[in-house]
PDB file of N, CA and C in Angstrom:
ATOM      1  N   UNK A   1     -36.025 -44.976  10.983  1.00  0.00           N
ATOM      2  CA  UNK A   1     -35.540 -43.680  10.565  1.00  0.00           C
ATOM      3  C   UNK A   1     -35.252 -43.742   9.066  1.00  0.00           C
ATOM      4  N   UNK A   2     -35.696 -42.738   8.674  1.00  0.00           N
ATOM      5  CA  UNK A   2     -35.820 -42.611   6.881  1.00  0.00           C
ATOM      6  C   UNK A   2     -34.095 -41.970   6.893  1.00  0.00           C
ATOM      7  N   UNK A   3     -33.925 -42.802   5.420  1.00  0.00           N
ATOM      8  CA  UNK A   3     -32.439 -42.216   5.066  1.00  0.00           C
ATOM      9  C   UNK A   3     -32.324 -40.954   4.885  1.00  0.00           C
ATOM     10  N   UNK A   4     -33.371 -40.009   4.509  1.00  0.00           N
ATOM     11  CA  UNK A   4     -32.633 -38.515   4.602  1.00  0.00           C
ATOM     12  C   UNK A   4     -32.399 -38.229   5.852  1.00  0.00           C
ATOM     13  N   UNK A   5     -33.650 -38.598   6.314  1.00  0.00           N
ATOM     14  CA  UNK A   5     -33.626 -38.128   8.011  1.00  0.00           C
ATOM     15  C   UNK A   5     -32.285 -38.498   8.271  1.00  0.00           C
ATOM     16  N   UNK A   6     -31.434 -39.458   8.402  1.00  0.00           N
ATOM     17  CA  UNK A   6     -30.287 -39.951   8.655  1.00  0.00           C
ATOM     18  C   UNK A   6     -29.409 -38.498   8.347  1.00  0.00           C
ATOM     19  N   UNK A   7     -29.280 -38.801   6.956  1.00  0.00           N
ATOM     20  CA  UNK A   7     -28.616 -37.649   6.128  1.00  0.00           C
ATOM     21  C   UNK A   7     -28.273 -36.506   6.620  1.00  0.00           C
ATOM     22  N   UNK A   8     -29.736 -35.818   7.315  1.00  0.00           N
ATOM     23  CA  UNK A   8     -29.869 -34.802   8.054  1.00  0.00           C
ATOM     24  C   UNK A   8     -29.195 -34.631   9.130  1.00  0.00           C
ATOM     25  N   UNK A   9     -29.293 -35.504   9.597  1.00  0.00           N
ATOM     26  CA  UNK A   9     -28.783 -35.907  11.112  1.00  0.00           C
ATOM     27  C   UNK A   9     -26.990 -36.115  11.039  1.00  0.00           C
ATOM     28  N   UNK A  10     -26.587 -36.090  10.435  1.00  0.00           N
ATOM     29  CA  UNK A  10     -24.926 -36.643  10.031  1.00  0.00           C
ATOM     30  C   UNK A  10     -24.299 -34.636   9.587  1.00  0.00           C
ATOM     31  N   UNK A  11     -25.498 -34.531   8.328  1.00  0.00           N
ATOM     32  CA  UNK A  11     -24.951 -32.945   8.118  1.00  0.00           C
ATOM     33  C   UNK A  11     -25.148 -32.054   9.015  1.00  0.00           C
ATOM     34  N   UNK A  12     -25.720 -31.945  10.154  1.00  0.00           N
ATOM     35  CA  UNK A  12     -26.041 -31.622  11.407  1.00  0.00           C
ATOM     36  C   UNK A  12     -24.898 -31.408  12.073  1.00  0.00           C
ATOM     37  N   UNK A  13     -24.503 -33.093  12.820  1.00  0.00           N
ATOM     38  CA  UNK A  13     -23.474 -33.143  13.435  1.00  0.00           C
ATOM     39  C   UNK A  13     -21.897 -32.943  12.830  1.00  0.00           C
ATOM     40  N   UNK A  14     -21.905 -33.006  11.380  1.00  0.00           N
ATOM     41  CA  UNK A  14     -20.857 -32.358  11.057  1.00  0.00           C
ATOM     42  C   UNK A  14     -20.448 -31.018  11.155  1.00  0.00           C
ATOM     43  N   UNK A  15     -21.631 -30.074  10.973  1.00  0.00           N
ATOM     44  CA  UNK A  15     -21.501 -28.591  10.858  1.00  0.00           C
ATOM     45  C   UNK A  15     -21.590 -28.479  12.321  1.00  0.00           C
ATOM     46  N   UNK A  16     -21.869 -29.095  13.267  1.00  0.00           N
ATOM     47  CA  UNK A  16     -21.723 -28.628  14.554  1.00  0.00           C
ATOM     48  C   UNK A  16     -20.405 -28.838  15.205  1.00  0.00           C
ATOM     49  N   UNK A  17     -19.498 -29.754  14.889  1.00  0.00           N
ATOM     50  CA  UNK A  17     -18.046 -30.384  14.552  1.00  0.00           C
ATOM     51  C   UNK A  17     -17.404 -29.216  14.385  1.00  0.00           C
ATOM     52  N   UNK A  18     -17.883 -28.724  13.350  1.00  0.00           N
ATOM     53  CA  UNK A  18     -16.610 -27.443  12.810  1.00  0.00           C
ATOM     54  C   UNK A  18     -17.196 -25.944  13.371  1.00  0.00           C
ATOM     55  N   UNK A  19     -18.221 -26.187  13.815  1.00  0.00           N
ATOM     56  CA  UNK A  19     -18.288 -25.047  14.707  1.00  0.00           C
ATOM     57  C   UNK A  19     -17.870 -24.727  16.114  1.00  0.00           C
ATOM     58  N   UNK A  20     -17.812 -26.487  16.622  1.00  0.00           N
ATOM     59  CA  UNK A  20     -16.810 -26.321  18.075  1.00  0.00           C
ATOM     60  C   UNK A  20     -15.648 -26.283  17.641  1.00  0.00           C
ATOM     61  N   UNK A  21     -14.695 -26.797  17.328  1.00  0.00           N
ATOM     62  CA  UNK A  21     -13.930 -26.226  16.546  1.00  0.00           C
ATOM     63  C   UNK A  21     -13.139 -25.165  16.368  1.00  0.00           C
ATOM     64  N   UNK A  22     -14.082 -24.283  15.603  1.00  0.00           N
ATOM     65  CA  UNK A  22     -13.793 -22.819  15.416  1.00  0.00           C
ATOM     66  C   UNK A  22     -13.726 -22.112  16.616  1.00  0.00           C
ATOM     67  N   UNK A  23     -15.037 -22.678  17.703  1.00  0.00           N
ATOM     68  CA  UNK A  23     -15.321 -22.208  19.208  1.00  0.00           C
ATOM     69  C   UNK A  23     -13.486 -22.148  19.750  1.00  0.00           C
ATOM     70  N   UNK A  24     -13.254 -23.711  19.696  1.00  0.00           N
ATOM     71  CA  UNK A  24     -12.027 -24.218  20.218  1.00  0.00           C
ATOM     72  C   UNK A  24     -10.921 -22.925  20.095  1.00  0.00           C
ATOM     73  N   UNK A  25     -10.802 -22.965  18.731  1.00  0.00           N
ATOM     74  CA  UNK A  25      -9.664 -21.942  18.224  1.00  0.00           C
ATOM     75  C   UNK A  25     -10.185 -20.034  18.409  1.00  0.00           C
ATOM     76  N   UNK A  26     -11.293 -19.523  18.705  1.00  0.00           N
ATOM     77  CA  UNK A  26     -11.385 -18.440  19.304  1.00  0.00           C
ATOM     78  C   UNK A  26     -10.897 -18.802  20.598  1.00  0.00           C
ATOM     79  N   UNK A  27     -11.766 -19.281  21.933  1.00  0.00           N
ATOM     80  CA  UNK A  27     -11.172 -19.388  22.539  1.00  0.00           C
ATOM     81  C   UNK A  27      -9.557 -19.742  23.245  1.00  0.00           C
ATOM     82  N   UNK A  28      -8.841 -20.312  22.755  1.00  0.00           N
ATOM     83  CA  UNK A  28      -7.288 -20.790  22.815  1.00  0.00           C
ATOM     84  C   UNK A  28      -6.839 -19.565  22.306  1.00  0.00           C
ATOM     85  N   UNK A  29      -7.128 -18.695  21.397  1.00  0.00           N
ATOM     86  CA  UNK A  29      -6.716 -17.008  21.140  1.00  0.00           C
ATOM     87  C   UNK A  29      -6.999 -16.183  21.832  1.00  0.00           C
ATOM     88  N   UNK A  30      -8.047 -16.624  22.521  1.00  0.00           N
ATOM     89  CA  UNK A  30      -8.343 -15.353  23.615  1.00  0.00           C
ATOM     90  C   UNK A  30      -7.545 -15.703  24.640  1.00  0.00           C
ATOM     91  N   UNK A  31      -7.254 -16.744  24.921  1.00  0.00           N
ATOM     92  CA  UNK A  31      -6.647 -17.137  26.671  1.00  0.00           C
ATOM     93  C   UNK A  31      -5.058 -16.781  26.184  1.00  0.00           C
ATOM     94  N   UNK A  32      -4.520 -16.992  24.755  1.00  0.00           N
ATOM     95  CA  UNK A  32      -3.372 -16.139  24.445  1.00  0.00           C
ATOM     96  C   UNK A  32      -3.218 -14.531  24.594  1.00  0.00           C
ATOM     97  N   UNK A  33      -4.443 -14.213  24.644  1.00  0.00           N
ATOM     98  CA  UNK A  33      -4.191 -12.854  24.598  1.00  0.00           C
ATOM     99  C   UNK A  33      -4.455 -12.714  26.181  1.00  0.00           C
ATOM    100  N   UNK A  34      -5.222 -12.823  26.732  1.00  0.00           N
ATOM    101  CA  UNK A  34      -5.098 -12.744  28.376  1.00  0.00           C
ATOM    102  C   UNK A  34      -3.877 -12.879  29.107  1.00  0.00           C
ATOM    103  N   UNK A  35      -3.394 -14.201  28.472  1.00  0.00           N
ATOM    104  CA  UNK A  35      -2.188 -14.834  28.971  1.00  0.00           C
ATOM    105  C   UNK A  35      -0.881 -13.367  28.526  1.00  0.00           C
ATOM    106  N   UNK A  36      -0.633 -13.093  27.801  1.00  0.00           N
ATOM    107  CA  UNK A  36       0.244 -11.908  27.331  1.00  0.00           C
ATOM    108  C   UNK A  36      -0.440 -10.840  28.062  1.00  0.00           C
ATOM    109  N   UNK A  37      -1.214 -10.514  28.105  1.00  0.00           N
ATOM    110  CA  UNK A  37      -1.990  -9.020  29.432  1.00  0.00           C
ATOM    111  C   UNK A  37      -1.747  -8.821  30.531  1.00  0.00           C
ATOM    112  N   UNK A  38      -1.944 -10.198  30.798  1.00  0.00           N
ATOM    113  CA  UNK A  38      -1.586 -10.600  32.274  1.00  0.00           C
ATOM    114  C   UNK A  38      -0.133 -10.148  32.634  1.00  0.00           C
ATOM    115  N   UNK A  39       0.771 -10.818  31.730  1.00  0.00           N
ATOM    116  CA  UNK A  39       1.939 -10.333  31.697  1.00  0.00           C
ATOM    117  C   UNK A  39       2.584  -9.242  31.464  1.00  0.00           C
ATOM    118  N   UNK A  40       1.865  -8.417  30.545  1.00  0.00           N
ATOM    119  CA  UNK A  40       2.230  -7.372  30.968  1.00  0.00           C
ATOM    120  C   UNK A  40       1.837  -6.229  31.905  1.00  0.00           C
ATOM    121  N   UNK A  41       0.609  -6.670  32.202  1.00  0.00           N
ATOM    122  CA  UNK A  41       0.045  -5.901  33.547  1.00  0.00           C
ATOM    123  C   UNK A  41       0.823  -6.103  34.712  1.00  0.00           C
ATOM    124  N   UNK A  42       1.415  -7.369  34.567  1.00  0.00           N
ATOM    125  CA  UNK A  42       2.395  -7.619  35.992  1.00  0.00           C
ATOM    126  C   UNK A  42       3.585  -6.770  35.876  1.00  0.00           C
ATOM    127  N   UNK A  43       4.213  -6.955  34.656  1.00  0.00           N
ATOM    128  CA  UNK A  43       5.578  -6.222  34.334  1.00  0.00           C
ATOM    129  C   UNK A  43       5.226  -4.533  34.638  1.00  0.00           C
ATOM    130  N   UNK A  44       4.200  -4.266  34.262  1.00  0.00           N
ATOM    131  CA  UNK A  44       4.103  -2.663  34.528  1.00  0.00           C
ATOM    132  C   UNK A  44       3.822  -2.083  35.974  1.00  0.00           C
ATOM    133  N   UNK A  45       3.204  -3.291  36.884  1.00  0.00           N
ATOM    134  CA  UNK A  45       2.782  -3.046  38.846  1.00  0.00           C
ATOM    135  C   UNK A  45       4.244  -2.859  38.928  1.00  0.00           C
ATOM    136  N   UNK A  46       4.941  -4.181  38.481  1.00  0.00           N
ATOM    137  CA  UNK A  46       6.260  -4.631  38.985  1.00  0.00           C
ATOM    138  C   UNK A  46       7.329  -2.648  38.848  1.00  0.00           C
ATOM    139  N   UNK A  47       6.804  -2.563  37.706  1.00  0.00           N
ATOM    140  CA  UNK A  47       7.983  -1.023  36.921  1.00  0.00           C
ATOM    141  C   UNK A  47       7.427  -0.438  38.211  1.00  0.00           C
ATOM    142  N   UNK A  48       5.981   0.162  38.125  1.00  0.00           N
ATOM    143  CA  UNK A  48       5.187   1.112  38.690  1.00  0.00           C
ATOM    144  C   UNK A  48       5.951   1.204  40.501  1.00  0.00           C
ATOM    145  N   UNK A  49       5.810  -0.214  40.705  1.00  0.00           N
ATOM    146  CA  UNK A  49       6.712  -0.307  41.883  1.00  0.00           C
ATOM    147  C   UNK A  49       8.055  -0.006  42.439  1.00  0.00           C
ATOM    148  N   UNK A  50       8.657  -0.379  41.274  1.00  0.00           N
ATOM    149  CA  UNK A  50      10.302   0.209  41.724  1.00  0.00           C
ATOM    150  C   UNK A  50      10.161   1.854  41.440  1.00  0.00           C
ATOM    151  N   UNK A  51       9.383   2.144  40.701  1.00  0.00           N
ATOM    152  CA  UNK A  51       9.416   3.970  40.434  1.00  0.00           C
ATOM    153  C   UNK A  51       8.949   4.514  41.954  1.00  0.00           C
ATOM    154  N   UNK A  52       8.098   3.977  42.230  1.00  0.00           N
ATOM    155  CA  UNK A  52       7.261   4.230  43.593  1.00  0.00           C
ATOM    156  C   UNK A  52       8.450   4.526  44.802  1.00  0.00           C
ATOM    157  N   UNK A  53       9.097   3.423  45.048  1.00  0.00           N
ATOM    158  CA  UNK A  53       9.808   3.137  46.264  1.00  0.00           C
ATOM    159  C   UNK A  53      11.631   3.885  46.156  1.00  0.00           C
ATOM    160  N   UNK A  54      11.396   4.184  44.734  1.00  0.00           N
ATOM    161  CA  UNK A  54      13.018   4.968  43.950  1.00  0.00           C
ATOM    162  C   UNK A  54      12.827   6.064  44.816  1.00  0.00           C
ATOM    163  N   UNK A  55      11.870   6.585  44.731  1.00  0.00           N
ATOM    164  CA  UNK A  55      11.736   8.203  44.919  1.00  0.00           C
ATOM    165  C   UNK A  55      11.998   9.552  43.790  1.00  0.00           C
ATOM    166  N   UNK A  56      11.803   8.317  42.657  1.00  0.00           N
ATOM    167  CA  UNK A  56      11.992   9.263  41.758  1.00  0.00           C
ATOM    168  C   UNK A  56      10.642   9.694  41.316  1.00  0.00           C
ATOM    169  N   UNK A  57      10.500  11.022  40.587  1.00  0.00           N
ATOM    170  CA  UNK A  57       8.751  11.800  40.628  1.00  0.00           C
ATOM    171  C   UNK A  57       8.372  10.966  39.247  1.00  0.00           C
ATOM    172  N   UNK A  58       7.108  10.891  39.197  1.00  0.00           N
ATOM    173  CA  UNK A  58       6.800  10.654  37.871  1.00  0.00           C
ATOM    174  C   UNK A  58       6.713  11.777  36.984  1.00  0.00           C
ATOM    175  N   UNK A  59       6.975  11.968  35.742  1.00  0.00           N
ATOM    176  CA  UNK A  59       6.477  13.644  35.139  1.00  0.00           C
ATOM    177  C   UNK A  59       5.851  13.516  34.045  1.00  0.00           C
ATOM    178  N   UNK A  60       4.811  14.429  33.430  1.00  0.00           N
ATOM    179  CA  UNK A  60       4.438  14.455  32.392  1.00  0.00           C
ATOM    180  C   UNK A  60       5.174  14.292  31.314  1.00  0.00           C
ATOM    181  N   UNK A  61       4.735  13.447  30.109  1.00  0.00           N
ATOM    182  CA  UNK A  61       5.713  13.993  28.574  1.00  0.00           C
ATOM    183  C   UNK A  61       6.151  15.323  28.569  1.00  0.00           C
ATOM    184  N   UNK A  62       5.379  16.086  28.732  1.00  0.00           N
ATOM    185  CA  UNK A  62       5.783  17.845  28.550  1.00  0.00           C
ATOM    186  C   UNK A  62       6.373  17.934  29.518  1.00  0.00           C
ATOM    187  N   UNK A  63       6.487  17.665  30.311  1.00  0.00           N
ATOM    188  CA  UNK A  63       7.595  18.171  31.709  1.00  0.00           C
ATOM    189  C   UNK A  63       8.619  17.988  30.999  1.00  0.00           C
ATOM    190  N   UNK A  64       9.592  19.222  31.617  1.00  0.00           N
ATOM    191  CA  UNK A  64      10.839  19.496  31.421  1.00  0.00           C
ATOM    192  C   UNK A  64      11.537  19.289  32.864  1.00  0.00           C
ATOM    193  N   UNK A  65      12.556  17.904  33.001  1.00  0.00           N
ATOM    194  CA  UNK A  65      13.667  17.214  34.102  1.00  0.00           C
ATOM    195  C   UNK A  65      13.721  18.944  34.977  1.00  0.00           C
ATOM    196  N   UNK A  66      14.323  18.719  36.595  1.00  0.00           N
ATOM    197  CA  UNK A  66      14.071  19.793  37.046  1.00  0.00           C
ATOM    198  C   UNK A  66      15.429  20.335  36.515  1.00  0.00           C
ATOM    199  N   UNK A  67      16.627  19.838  36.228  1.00  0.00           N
ATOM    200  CA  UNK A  67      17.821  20.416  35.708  1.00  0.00           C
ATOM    201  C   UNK A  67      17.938  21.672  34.534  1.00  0.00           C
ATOM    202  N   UNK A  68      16.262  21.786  34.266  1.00  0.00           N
ATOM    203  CA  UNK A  68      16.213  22.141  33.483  1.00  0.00           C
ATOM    204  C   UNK A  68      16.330  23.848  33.512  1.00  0.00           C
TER     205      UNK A  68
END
């Protein structure tokens, strides 16, 4: 194997290095952001649920309370 060829072969596997890498760190941001979704998708079944079983109505923003 000829020394550039080498050469080649090294700047190769370096730039492929910092492209997993980068892979690494998108991914680990995305599973942060899932990870927080998740959570709040649960927190909102969880709300959605106690509103459900309260018996209290849900109302539009524009709705005006029936006291009204």
């Amino acid at each position: 194997m000829t020394e550039k060829r080498l050469i080649d072969l090294e700047m190769k596997m370096a730039h492929q290095d910092l492209l997993l890498e980068e892979l690494n760190q998108v991914v680990y941001q995305q599973q942060k952001t899932i990870d927080k979704l998740e959570t709040t998708l649960t927190s909102l079944v969880k709300r959605f649920q106690e509103v459900l079983t309260s018996g209290d109505e849900i109302r539009g923003p524009n709705e005006k309370p029936p006291h009204y």
